[in-house]
C-alpha atoms as a PDB file:
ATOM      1  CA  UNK A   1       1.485 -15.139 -12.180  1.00  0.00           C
ATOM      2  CA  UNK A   2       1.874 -12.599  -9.110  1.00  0.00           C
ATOM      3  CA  UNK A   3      -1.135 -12.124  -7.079  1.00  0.00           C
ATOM      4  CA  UNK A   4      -1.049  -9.205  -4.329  1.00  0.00           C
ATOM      5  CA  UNK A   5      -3.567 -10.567  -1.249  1.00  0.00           C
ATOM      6  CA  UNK A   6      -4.753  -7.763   0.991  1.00  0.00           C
ATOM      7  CA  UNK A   7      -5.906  -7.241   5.026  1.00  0.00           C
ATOM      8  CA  UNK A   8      -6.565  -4.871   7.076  1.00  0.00           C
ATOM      9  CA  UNK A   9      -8.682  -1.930   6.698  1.00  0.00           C
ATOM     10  CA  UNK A  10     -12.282  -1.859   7.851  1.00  0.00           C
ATOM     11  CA  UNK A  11     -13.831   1.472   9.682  1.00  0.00           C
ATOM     12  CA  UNK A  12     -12.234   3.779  12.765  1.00  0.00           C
ATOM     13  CA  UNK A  13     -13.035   6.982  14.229  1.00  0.00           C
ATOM     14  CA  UNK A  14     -10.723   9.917  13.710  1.00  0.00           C
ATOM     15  CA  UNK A  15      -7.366  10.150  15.147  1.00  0.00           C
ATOM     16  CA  UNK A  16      -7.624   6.284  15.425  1.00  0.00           C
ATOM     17  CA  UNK A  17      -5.097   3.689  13.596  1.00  0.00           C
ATOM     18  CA  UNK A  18      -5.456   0.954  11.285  1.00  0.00           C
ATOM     19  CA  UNK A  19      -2.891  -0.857   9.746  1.00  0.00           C
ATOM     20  CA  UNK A  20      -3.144  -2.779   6.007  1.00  0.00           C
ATOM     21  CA  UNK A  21      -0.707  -6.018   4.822  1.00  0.00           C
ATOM     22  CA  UNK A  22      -0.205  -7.060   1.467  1.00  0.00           C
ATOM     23  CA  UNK A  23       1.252 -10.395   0.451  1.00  0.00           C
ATOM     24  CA  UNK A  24       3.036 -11.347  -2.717  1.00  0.00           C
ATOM     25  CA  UNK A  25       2.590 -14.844  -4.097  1.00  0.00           C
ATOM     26  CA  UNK A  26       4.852 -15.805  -6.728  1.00  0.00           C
ATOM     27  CA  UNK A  27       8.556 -14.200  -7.759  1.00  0.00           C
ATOM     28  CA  UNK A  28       8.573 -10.153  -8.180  1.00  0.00           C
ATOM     29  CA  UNK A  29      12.676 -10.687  -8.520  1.00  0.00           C
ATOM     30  CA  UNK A  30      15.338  -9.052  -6.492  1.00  0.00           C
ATOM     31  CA  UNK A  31      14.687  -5.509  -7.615  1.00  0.00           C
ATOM     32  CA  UNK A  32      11.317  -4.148  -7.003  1.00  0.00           C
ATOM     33  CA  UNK A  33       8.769  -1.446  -5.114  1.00  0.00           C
ATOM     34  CA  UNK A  34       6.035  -2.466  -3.479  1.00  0.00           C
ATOM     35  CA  UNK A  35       3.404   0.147  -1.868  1.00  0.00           C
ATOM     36  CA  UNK A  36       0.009   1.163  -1.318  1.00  0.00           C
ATOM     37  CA  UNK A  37      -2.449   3.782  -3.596  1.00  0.00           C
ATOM     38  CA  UNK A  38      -5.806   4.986  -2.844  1.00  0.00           C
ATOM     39  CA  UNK A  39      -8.733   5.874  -4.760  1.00  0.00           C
ATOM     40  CA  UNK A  40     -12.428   7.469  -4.203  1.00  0.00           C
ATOM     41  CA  UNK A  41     -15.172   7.642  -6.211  1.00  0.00           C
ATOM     42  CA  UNK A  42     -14.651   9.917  -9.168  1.00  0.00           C
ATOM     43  CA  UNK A  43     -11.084  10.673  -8.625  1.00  0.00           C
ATOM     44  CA  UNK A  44      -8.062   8.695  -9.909  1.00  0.00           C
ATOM     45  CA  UNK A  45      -6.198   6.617  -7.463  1.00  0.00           C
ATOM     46  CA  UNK A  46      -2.825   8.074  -6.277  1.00  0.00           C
ATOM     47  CA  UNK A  47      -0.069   7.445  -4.737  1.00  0.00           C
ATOM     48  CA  UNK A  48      -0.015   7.086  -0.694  1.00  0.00           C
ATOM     49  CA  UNK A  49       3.153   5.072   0.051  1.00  0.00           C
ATOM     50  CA  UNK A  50       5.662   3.027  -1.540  1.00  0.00           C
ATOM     51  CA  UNK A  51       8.899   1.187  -0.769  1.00  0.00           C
ATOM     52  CA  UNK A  52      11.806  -0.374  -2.842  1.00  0.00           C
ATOM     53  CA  UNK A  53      13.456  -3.604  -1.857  1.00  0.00           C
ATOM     54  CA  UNK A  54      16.652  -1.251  -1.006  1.00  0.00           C
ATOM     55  CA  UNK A  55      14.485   0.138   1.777  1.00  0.00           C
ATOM     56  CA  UNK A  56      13.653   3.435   0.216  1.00  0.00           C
ATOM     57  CA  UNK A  57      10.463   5.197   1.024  1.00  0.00           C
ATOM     58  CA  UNK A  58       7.940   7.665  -0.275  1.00  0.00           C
ATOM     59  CA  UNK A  59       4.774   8.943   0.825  1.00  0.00           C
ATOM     60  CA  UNK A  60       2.299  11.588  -0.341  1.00  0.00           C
ATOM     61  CA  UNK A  61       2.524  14.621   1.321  1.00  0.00           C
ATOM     62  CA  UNK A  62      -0.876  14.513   2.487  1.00  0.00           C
ATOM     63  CA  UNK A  63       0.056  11.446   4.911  1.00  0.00           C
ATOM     64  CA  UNK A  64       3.931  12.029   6.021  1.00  0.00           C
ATOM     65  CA  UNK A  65       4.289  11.800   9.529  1.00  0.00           C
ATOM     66  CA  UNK A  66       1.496   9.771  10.259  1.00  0.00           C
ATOM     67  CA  UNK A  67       1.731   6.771   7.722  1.00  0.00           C
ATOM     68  CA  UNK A  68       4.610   4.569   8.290  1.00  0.00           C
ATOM     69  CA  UNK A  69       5.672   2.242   5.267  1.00  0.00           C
ATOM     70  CA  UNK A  70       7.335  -1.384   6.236  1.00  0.00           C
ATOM     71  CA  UNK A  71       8.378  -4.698   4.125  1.00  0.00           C
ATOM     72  CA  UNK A  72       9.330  -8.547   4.563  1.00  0.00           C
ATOM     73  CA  UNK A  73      11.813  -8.909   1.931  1.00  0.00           C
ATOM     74  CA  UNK A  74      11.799 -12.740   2.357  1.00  0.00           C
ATOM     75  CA  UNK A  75       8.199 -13.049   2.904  1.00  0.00           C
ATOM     76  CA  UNK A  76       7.369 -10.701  -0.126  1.00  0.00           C
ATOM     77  CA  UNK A  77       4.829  -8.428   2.378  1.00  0.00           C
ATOM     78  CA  UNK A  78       4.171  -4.862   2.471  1.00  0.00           C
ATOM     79  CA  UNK A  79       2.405  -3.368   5.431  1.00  0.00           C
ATOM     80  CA  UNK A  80       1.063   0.114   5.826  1.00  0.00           C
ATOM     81  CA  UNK A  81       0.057   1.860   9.488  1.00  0.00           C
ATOM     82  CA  UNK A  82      -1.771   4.202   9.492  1.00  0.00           C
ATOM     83  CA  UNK A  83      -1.792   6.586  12.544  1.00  0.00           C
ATOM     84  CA  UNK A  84      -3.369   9.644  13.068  1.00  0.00           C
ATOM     85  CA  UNK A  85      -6.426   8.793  10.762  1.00  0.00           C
ATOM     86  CA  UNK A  86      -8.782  11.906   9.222  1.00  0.00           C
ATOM     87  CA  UNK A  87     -12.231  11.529   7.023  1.00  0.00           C
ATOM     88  CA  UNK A  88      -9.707  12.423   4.332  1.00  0.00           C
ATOM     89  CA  UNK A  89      -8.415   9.060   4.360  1.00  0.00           C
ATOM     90  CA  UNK A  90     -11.321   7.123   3.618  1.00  0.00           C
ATOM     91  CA  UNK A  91     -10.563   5.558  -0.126  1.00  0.00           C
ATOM     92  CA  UNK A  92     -10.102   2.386  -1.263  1.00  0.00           C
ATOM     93  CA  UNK A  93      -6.486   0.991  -0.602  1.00  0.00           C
ATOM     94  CA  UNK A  94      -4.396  -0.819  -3.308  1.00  0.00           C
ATOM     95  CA  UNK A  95      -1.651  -2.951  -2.816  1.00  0.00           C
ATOM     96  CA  UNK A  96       0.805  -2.609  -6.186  1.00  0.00           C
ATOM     97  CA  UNK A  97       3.741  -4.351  -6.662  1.00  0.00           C
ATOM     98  CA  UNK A  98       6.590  -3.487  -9.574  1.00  0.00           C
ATOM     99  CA  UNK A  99       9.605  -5.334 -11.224  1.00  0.00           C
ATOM    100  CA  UNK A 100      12.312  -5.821 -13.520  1.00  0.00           C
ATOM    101  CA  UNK A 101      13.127  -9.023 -14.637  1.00  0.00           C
ATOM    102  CA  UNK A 102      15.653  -8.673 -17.322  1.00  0.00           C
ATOM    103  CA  UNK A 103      14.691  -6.143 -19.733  1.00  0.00           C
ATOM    104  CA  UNK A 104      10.931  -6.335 -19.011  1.00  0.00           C
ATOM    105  CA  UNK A 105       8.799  -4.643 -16.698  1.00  0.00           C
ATOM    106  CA  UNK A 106       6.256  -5.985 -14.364  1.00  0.00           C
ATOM    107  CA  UNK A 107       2.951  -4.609 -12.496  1.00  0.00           C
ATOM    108  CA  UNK A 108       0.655  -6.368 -10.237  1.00  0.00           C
ATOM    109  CA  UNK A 109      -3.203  -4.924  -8.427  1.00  0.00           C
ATOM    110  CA  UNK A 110      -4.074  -6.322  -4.877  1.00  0.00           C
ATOM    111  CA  UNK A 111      -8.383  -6.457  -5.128  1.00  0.00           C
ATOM    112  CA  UNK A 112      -7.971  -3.133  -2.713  1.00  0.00           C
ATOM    113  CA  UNK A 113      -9.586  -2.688   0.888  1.00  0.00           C
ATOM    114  CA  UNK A 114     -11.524  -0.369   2.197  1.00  0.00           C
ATOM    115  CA  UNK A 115     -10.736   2.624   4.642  1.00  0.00           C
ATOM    116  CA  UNK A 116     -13.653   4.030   6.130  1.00  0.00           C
ATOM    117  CA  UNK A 117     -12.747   6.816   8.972  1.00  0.00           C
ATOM    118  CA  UNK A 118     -15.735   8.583  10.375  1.00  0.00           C
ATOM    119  CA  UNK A 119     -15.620  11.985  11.998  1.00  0.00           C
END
């Protein structure tokens, strides 16, 4: 069974940086994305960044040009830093992980961290 294991996060002023690692235990095969969604109270969590293992990335328009997307494809990590931080920001940050193993599809939930940025 996969297990997503976050860091990172914790509270910064605006304009400061934080950055967030995820690490996947167990296979997620040769094809996958791995990324980062966010979620505050009352509102459904959404996409922020994600990356396949062919090195394509997406972010929400809300964070290009100040979130940068990276991943170990040997060590099965995603990392996430965050520049630029605004009040906006603050959520709860959730590693996900997805994958094809043959005909079947596969998701995994990190436990999430939280992103406090104060104004």
């Amino acid at each position: 069974q996969v297990q997503l294991v976050e860091s990172g996060g914790g509270l910064v002023q605006a304009g400061g940086s934080l950055s967030l690692s995820c690490a996947a235990s167990g296979s997620i095969g040769s094809r996958n994305n791995m990324g980062w969604y966010r979620q505050t109270p009352g509102n459904e969590r959404e996409l922020v960044a994600t990356i396949s293992s062919g090195g394509d990335t997406n972010y929400a328009d809300s964070v290009k040009g100040r979130f940068t997307i990276t991943r170990d494809i040997g060590k099965n990590t995603v990392n996430l830093q965050m520049n630029d931080l605004e009040p906006e920001d603050t959520a709860v940050y959730y590693c996900n992980a997805r994958w094809r193993i043959f005909v079947s599809s596969y998701e995994a939930w990190g436990q999430g961290t939280q992103v406090t940025v104060s104004s």
